[in-house]
C-alpha atoms as a PDB file:
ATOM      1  CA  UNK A   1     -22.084   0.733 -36.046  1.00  0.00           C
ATOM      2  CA  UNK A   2     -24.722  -1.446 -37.817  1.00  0.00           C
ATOM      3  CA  UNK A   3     -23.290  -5.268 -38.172  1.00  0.00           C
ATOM      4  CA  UNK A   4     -21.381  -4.975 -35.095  1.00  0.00           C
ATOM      5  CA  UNK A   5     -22.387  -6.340 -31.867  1.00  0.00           C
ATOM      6  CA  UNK A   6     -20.620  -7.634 -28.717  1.00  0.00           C
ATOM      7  CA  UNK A   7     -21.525 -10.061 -25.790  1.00  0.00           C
ATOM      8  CA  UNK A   8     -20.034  -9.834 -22.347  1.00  0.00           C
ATOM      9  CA  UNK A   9     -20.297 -12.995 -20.047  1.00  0.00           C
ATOM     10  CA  UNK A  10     -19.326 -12.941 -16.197  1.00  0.00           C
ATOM     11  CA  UNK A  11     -18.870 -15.386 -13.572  1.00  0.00           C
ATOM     12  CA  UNK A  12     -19.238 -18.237 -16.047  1.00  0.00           C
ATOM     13  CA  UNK A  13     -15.768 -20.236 -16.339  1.00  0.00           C
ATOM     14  CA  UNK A  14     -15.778 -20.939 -19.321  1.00  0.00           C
ATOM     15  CA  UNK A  15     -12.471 -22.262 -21.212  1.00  0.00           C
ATOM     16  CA  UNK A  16     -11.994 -19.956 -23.595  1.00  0.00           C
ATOM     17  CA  UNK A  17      -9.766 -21.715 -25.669  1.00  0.00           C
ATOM     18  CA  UNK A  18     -12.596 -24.508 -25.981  1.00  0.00           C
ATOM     19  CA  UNK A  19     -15.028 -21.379 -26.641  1.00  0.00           C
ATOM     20  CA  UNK A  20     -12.652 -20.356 -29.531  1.00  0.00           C
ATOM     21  CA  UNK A  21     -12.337 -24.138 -31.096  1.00  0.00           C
ATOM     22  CA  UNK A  22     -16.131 -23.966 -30.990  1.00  0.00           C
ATOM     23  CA  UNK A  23     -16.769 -21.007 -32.439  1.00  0.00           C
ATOM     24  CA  UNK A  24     -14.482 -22.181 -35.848  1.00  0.00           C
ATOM     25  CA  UNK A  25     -15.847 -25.664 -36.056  1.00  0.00           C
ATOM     26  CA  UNK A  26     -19.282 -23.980 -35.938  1.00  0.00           C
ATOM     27  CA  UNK A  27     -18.568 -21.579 -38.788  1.00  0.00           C
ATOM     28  CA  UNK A  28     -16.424 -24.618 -40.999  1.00  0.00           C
ATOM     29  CA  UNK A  29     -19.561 -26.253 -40.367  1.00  0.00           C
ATOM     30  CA  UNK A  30     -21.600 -23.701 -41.814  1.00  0.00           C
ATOM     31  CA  UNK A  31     -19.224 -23.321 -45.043  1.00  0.00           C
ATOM     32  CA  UNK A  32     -16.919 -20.882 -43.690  1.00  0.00           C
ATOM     33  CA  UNK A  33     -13.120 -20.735 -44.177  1.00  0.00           C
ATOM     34  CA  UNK A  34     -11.644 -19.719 -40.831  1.00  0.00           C
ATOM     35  CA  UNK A  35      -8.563 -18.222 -39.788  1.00  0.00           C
ATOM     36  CA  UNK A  36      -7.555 -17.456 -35.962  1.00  0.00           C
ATOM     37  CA  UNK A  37      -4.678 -15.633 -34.582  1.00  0.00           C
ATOM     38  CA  UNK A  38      -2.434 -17.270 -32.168  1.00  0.00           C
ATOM     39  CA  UNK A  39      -3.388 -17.602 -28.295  1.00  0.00           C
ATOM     40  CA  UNK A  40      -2.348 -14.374 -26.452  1.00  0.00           C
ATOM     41  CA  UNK A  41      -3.048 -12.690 -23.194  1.00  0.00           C
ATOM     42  CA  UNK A  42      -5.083  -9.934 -24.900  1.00  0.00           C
ATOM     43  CA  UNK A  43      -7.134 -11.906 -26.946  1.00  0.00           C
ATOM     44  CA  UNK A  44      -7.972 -13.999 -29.484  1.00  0.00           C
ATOM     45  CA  UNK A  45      -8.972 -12.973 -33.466  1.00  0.00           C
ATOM     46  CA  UNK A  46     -11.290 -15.205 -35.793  1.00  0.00           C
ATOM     47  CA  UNK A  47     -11.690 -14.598 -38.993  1.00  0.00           C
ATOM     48  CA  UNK A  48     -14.865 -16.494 -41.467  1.00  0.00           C
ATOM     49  CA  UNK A  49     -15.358 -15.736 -44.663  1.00  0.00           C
ATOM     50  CA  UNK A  50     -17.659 -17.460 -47.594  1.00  0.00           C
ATOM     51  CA  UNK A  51     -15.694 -17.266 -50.891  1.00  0.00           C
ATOM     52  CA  UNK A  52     -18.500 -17.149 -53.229  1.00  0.00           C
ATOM     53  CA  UNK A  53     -21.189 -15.209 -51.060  1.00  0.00           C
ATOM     54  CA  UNK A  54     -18.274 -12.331 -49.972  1.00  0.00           C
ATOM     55  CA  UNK A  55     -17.215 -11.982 -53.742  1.00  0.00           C
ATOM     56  CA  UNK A  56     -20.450 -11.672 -55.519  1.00  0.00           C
ATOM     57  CA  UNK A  57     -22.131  -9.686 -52.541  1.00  0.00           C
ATOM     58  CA  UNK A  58     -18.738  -7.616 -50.831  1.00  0.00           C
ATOM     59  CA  UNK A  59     -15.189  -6.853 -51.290  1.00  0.00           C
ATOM     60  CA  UNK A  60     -13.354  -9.997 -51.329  1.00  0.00           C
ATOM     61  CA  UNK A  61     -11.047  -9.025 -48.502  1.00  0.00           C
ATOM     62  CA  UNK A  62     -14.029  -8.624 -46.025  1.00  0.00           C
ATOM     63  CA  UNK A  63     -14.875 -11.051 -43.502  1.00  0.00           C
ATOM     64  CA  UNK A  64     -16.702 -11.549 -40.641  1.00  0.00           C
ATOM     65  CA  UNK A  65     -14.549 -11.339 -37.820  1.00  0.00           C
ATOM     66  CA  UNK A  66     -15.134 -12.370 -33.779  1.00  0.00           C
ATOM     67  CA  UNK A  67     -12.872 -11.369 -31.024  1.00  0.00           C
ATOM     68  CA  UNK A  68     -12.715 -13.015 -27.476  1.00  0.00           C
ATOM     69  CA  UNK A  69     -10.913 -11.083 -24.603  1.00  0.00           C
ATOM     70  CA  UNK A  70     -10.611 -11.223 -21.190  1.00  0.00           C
ATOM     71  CA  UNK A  71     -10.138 -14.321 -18.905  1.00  0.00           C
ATOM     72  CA  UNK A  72     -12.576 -17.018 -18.301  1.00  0.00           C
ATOM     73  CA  UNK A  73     -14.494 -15.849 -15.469  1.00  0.00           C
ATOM     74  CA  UNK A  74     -14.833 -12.282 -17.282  1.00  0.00           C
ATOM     75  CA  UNK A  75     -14.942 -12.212 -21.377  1.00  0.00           C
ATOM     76  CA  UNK A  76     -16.373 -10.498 -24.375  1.00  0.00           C
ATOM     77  CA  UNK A  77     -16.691 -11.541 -27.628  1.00  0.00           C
ATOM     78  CA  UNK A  78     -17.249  -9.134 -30.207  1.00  0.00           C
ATOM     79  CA  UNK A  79     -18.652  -9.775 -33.700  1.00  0.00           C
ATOM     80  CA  UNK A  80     -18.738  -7.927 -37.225  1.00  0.00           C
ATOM     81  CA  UNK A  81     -17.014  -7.540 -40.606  1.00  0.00           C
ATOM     82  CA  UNK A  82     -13.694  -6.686 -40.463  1.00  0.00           C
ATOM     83  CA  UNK A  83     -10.768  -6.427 -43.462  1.00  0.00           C
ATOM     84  CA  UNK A  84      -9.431 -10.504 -44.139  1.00  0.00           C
ATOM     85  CA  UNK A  85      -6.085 -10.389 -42.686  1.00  0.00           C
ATOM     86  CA  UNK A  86      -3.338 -12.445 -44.720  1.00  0.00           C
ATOM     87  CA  UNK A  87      -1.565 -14.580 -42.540  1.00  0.00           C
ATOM     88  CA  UNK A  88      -3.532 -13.573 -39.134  1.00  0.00           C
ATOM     89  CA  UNK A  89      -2.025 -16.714 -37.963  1.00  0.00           C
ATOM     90  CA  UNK A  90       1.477 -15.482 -37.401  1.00  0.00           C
ATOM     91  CA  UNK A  91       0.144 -11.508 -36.724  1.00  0.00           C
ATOM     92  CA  UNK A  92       0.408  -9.945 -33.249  1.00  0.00           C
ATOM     93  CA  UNK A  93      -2.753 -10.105 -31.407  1.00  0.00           C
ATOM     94  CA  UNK A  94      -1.899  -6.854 -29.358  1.00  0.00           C
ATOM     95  CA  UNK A  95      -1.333  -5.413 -33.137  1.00  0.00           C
ATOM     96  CA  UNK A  96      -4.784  -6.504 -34.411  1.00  0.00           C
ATOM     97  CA  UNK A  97      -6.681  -5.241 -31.120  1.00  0.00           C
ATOM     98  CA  UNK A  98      -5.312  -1.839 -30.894  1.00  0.00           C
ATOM     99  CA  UNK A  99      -5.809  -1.317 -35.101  1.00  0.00           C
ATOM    100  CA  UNK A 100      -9.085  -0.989 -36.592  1.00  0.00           C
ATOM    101  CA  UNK A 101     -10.187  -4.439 -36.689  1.00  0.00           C
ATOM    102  CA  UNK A 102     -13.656  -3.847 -37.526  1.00  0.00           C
ATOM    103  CA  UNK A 103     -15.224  -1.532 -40.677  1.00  0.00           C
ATOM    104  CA  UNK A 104     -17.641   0.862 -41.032  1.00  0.00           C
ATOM    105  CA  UNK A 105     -20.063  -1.074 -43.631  1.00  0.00           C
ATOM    106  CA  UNK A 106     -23.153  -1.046 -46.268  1.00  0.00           C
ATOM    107  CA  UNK A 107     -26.836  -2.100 -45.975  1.00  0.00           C
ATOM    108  CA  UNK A 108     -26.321  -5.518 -47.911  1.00  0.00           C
ATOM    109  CA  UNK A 109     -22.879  -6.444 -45.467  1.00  0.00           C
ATOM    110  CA  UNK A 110     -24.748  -4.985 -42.486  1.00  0.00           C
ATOM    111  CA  UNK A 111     -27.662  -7.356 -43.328  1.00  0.00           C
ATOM    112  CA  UNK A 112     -25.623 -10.626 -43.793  1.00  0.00           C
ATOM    113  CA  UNK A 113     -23.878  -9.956 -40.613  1.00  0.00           C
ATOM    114  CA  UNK A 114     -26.701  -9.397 -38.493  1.00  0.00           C
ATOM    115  CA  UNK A 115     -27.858 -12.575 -40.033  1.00  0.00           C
ATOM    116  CA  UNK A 116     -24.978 -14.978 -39.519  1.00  0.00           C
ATOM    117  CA  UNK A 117     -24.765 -12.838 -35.406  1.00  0.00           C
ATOM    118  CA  UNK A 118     -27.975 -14.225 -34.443  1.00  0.00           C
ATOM    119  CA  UNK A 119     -27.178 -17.579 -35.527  1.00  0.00           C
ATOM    120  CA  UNK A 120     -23.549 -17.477 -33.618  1.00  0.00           C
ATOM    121  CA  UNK A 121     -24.667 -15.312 -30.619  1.00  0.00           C
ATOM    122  CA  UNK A 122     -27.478 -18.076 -30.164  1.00  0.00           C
ATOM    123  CA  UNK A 123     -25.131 -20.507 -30.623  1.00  0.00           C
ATOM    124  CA  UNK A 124     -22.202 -18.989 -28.336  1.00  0.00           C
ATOM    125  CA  UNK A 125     -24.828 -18.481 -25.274  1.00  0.00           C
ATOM    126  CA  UNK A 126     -25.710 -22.691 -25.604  1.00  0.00           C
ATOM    127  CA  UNK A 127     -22.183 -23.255 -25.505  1.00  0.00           C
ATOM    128  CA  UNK A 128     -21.501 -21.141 -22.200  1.00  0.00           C
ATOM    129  CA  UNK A 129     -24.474 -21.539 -20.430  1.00  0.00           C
END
């Protein structure tokens, strides 16, 4: 699917938990509101979204939406625009993974999520090494 892209990282130990606090100060940085889902074994769920861009441009309940799993010596993290979750931070992770986290979308959301990927991949592969 267009918009949705996903980087796999081996041998790197990397603390994923820093990985995921970097990730959402990145994107608060950049003007996003962020939500995460609690720690869990399978995984980890961050949502971003910009209220005014994602209202005039998409649906309001779209946002762009990274998943980490694996352990730190073995990871992915997987990017693109997925539904806005109310109150992600009390949902089960092993819910959100096996549902259809990510959606099918149009030209105009493909295009601003390829956009903001570049800037986060880049930034993601500084941060690990």
């Amino acid at each position: 699917m267009l918009g949705d892209k996903s980087e796999h990282f081996e041998g790197k130990g990397t603390d994923l938990s820093a990985l995921e606090s970097h990730l959402e100060e990145y994107l608060k940085s950049d003007g996003f509101t962020v939500q995460t889902s609690p720690p869990s074994d399978q995984g980890t769920v961050i949502q971003a979204k910009k209220s005014g861009f994602l209202r005039e441009v998409v649906a309001a309940e779209r946002a762009f939406t990274i998943t980490i799993t694996g352990t730190s010596s073995d990871f992915t993290v997987r990017f693109g625009i997925g539904k806005w979750l109310q109150n992600l931070g009390v949902a089960a992770i092993e819910t959100l993974l096996l549902s259809d986290l990510f959606l099918v979308i149009d030209v105009a959301d493909s295009m601003w999520s390829l956009e903001v990927e570049d800037k986060i991949i880049a930034d993601l592969k500084k941060f690990v090494g």
